[in-house]
PDB file of N, CA and C in Angstrom:
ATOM      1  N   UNK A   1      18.043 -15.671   4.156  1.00  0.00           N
ATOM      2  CA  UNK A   1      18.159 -14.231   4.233  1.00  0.00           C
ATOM      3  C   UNK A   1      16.905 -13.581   3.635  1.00  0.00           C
ATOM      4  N   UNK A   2      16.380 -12.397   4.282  1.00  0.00           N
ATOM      5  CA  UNK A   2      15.212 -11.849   4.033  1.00  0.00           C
ATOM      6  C   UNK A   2      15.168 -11.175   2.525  1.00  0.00           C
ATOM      7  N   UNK A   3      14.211 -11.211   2.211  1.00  0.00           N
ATOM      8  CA  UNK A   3      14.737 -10.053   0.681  1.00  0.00           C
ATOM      9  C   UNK A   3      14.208  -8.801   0.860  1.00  0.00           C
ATOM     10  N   UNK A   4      14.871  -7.399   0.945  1.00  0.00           N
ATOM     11  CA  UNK A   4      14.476  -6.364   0.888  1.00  0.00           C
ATOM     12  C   UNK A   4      13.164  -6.261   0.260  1.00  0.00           C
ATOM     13  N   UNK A   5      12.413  -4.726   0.853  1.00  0.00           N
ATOM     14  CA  UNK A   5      11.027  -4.124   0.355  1.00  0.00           C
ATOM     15  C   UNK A   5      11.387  -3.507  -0.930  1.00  0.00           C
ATOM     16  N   UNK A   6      10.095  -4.216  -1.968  1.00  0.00           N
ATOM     17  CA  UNK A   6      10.063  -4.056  -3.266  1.00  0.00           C
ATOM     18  C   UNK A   6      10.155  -2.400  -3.298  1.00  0.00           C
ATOM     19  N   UNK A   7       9.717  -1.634  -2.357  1.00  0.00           N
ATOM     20  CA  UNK A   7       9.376  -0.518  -2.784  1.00  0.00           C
ATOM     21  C   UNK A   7       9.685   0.458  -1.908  1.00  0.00           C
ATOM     22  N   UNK A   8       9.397   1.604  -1.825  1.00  0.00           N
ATOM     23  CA  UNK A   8      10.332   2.532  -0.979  1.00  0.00           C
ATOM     24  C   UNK A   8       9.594   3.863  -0.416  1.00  0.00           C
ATOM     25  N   UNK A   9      10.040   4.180   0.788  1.00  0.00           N
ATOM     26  CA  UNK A   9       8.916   5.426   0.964  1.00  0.00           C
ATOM     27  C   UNK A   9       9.306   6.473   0.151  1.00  0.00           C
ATOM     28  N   UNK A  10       8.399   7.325  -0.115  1.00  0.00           N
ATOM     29  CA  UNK A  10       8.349   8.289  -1.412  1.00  0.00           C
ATOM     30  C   UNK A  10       7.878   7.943  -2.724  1.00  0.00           C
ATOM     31  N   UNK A  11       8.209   6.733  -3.064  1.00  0.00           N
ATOM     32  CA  UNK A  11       7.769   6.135  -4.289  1.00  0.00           C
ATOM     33  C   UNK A  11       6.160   5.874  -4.542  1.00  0.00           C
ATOM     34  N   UNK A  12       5.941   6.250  -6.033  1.00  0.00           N
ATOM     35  CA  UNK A  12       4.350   5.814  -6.493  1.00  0.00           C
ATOM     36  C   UNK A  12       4.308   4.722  -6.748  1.00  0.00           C
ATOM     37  N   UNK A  13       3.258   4.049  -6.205  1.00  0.00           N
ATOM     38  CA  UNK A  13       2.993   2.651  -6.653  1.00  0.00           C
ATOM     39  C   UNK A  13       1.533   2.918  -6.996  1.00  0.00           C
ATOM     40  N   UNK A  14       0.675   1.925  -7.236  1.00  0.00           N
ATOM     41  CA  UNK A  14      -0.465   1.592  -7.710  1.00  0.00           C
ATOM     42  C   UNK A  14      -1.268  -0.130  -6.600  1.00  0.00           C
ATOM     43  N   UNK A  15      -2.215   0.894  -5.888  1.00  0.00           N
ATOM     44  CA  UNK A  15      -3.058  -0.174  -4.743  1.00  0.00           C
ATOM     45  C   UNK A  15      -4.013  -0.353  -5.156  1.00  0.00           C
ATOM     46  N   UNK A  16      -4.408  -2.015  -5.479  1.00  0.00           N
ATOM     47  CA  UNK A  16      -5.581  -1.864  -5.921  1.00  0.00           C
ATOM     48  C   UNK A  16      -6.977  -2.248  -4.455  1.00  0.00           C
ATOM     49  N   UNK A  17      -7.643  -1.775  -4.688  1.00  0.00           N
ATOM     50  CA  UNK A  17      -8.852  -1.460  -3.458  1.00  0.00           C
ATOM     51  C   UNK A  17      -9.987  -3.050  -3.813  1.00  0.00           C
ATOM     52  N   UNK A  18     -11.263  -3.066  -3.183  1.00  0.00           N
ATOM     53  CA  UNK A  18     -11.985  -3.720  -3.283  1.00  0.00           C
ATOM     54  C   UNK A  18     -12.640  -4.265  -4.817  1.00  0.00           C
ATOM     55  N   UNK A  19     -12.998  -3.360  -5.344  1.00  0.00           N
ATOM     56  CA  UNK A  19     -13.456  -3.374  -6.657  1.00  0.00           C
ATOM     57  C   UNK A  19     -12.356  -3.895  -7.651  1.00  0.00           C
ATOM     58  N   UNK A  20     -11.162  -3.871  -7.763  1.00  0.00           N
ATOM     59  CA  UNK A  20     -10.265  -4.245  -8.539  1.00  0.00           C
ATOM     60  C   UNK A  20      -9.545  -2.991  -9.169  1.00  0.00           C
ATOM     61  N   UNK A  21      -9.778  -2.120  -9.029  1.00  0.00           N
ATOM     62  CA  UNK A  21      -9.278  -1.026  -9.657  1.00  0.00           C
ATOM     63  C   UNK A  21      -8.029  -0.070  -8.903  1.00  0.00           C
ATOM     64  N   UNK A  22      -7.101   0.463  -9.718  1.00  0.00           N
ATOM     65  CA  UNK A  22      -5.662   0.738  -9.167  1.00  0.00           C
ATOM     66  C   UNK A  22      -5.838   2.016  -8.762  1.00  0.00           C
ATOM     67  N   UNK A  23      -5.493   2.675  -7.919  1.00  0.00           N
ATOM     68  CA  UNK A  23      -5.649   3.613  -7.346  1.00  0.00           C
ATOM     69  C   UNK A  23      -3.760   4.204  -6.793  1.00  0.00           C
ATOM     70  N   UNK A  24      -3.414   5.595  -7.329  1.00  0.00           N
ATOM     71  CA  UNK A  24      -2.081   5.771  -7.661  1.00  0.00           C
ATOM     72  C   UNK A  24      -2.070   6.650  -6.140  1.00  0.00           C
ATOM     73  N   UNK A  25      -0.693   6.357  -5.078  1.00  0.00           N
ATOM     74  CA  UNK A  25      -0.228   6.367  -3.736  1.00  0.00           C
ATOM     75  C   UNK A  25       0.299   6.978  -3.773  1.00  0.00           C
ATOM     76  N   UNK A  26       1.666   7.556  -2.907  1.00  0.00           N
ATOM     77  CA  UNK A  26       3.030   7.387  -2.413  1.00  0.00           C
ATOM     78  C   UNK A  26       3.225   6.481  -1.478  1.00  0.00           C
ATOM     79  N   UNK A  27       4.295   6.094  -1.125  1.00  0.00           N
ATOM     80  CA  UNK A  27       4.765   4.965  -0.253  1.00  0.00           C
ATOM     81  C   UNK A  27       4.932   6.174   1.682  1.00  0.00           C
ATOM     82  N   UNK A  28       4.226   5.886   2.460  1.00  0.00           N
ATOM     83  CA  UNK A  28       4.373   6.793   3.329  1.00  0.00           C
ATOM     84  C   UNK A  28       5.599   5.584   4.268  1.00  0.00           C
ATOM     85  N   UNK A  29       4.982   4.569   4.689  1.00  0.00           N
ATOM     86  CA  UNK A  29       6.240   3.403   5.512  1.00  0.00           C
ATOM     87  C   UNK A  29       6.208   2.690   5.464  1.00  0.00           C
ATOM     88  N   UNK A  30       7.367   1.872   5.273  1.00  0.00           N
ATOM     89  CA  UNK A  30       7.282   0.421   4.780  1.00  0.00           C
ATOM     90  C   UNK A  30       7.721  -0.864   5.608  1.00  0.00           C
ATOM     91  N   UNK A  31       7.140  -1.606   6.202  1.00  0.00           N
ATOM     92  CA  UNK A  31       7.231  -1.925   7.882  1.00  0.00           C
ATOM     93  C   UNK A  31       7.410  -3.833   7.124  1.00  0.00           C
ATOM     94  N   UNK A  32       8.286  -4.360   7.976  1.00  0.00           N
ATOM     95  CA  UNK A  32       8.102  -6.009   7.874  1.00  0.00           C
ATOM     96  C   UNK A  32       7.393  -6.569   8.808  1.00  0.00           C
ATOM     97  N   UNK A  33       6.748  -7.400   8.230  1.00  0.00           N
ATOM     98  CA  UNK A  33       5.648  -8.038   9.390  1.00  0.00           C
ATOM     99  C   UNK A  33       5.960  -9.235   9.031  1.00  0.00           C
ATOM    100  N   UNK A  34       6.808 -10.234   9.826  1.00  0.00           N
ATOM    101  CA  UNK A  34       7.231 -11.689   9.777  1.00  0.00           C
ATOM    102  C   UNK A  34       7.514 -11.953   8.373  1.00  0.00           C
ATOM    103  N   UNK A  35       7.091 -12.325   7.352  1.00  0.00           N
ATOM    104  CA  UNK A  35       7.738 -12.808   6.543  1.00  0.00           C
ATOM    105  C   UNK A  35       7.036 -11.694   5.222  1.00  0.00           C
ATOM    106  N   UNK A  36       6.544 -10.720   5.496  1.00  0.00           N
ATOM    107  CA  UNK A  36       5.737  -9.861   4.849  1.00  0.00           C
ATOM    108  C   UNK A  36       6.100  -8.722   4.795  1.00  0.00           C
ATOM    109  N   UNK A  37       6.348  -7.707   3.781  1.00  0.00           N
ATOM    110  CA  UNK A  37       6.105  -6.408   3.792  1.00  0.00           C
ATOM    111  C   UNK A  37       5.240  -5.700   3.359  1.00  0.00           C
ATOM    112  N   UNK A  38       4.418  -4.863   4.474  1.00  0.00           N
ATOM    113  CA  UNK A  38       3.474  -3.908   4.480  1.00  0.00           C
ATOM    114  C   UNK A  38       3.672  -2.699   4.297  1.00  0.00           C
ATOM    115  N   UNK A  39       2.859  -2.002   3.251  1.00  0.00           N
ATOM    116  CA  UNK A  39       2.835  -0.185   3.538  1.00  0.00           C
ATOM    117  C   UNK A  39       1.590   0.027   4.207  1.00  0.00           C
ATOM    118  N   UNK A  40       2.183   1.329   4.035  1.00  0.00           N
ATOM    119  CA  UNK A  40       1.057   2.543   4.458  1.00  0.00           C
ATOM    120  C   UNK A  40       1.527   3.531   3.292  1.00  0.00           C
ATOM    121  N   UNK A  41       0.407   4.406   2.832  1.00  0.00           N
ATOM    122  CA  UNK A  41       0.490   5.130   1.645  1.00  0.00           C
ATOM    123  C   UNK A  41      -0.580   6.924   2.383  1.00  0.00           C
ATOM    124  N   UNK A  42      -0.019   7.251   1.673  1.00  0.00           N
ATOM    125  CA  UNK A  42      -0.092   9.379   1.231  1.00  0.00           C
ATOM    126  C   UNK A  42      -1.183   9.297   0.021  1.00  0.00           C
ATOM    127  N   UNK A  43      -1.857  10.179   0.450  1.00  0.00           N
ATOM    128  CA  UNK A  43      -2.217  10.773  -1.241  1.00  0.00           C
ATOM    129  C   UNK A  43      -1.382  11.641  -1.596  1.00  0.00           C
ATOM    130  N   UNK A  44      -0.702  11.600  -3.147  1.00  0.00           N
ATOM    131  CA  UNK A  44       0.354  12.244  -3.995  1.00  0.00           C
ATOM    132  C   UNK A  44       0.258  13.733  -4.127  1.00  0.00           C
ATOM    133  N   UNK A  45      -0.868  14.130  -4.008  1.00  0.00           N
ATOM    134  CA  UNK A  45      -0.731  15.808  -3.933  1.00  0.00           C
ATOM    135  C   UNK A  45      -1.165  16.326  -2.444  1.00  0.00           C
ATOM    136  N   UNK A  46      -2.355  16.032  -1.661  1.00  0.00           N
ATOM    137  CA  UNK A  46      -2.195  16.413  -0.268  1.00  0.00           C
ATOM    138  C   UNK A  46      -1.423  16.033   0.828  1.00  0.00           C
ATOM    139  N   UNK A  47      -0.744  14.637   0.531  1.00  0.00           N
ATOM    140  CA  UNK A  47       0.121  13.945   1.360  1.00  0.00           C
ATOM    141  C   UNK A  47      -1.062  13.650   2.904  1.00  0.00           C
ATOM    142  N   UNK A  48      -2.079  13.754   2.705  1.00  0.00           N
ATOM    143  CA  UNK A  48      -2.911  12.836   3.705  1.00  0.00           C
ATOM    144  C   UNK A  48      -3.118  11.490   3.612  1.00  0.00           C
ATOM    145  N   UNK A  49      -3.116  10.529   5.050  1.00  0.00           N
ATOM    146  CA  UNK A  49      -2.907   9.113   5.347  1.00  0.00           C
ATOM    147  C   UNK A  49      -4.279   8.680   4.320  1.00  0.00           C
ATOM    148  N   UNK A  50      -3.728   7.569   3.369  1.00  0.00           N
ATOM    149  CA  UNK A  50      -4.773   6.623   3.004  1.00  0.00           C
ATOM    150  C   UNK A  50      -5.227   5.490   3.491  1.00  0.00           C
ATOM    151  N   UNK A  51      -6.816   5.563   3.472  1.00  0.00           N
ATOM    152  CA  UNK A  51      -7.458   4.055   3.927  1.00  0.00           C
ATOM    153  C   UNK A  51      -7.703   3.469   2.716  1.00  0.00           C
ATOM    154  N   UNK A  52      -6.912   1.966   2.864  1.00  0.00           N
ATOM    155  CA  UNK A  52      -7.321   0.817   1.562  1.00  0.00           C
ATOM    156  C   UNK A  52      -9.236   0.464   1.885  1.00  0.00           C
ATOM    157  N   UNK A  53      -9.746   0.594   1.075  1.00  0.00           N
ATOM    158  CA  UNK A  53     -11.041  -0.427   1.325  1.00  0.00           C
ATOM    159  C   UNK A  53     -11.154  -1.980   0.836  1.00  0.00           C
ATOM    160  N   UNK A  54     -11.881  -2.480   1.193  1.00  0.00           N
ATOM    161  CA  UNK A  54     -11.793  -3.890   1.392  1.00  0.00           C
ATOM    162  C   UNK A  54     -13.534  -4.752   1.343  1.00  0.00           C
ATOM    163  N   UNK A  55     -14.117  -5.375   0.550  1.00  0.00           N
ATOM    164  CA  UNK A  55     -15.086  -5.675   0.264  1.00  0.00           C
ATOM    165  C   UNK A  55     -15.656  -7.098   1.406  1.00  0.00           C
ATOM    166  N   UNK A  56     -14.348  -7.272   1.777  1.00  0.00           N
ATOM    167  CA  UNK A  56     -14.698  -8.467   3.223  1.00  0.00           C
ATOM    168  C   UNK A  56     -15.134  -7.847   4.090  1.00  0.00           C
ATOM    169  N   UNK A  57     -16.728  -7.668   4.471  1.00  0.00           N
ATOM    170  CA  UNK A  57     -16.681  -6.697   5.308  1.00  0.00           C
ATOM    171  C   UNK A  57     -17.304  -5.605   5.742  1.00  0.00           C
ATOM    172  N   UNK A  58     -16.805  -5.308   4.244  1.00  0.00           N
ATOM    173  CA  UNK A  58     -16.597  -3.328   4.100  1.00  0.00           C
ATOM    174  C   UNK A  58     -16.039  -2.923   4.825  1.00  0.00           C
ATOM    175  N   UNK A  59     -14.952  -3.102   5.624  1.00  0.00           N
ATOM    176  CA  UNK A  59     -13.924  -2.553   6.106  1.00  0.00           C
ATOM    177  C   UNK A  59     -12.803  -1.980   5.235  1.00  0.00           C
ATOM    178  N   UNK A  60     -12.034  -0.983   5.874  1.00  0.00           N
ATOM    179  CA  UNK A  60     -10.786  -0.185   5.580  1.00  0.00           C
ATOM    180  C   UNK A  60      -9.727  -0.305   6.560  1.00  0.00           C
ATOM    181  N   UNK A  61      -8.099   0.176   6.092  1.00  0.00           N
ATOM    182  CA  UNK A  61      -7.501  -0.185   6.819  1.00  0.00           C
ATOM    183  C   UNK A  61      -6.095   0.533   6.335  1.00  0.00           C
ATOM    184  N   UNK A  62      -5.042   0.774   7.005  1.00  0.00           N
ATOM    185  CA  UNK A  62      -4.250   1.946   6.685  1.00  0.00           C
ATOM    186  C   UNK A  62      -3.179   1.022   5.786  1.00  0.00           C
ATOM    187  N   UNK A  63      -3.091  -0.061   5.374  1.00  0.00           N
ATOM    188  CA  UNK A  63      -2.134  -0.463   5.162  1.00  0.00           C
ATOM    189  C   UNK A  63      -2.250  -1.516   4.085  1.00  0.00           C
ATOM    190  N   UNK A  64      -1.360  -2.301   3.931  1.00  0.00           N
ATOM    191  CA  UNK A  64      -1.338  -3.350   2.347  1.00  0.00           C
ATOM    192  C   UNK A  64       0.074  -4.107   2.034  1.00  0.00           C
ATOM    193  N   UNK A  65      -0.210  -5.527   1.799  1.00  0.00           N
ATOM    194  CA  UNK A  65       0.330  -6.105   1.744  1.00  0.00           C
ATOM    195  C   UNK A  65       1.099  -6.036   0.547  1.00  0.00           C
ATOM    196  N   UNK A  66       3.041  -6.041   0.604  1.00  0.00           N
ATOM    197  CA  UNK A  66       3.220  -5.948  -1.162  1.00  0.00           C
ATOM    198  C   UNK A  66       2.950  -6.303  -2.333  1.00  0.00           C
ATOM    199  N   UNK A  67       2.262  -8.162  -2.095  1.00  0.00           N
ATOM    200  CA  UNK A  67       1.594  -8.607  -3.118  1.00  0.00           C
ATOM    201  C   UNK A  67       0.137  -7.869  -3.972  1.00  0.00           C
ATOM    202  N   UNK A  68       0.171  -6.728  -3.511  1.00  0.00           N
ATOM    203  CA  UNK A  68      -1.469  -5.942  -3.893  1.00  0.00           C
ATOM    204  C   UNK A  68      -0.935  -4.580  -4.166  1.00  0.00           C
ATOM    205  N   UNK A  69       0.557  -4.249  -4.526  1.00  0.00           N
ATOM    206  CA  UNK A  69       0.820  -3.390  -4.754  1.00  0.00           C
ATOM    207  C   UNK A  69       1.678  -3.560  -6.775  1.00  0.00           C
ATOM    208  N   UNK A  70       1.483  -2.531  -7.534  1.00  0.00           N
ATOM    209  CA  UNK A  70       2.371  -2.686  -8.464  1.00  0.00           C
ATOM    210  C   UNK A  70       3.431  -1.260  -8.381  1.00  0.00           C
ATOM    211  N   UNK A  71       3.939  -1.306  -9.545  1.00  0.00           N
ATOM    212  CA  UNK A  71       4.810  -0.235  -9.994  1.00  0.00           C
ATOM    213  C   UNK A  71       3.943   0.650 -11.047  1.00  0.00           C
ATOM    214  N   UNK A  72       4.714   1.990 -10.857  1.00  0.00           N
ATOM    215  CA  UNK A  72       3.746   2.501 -11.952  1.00  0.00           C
ATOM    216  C   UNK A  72       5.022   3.428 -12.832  1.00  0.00           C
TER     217      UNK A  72
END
């Protein structure tokens, strides 16, 4: 049996980006991808879509795996 998403839309979590540093969200949707749950995140006061950045690359990308997410 699957285990529910750690986290929930509306909720703040903390994503950390390329550099290592936490950067504070809202949870915009929280989608299963095979054995994975992914968000997508808001910024907390404009509520505009966030891009994660990513140092493989230098690419960005709307979304994030729960293991790269904490609680805040």
């Amino acid at each position: 049996m699957k285990q529910s998403a750690k986290f929930q839309k509306g909720q703040r979590v903390g994503v950390y980006n390329s550099q290592g540093s936490r950067q504070i969200y809202e949870v915009d949707e929280v989608t299963c991808s095979g054995s994975t749950w992914t968000y997508t995140f808001l910024e907390c006061d404009t509520k505009n879509p966030v891009g994660v950045g990513f140092s493989n690359g230098g690419y960005s990308r709307y979304w994030q795996e729960e293991r790269w997410l904490s609680s805040v």
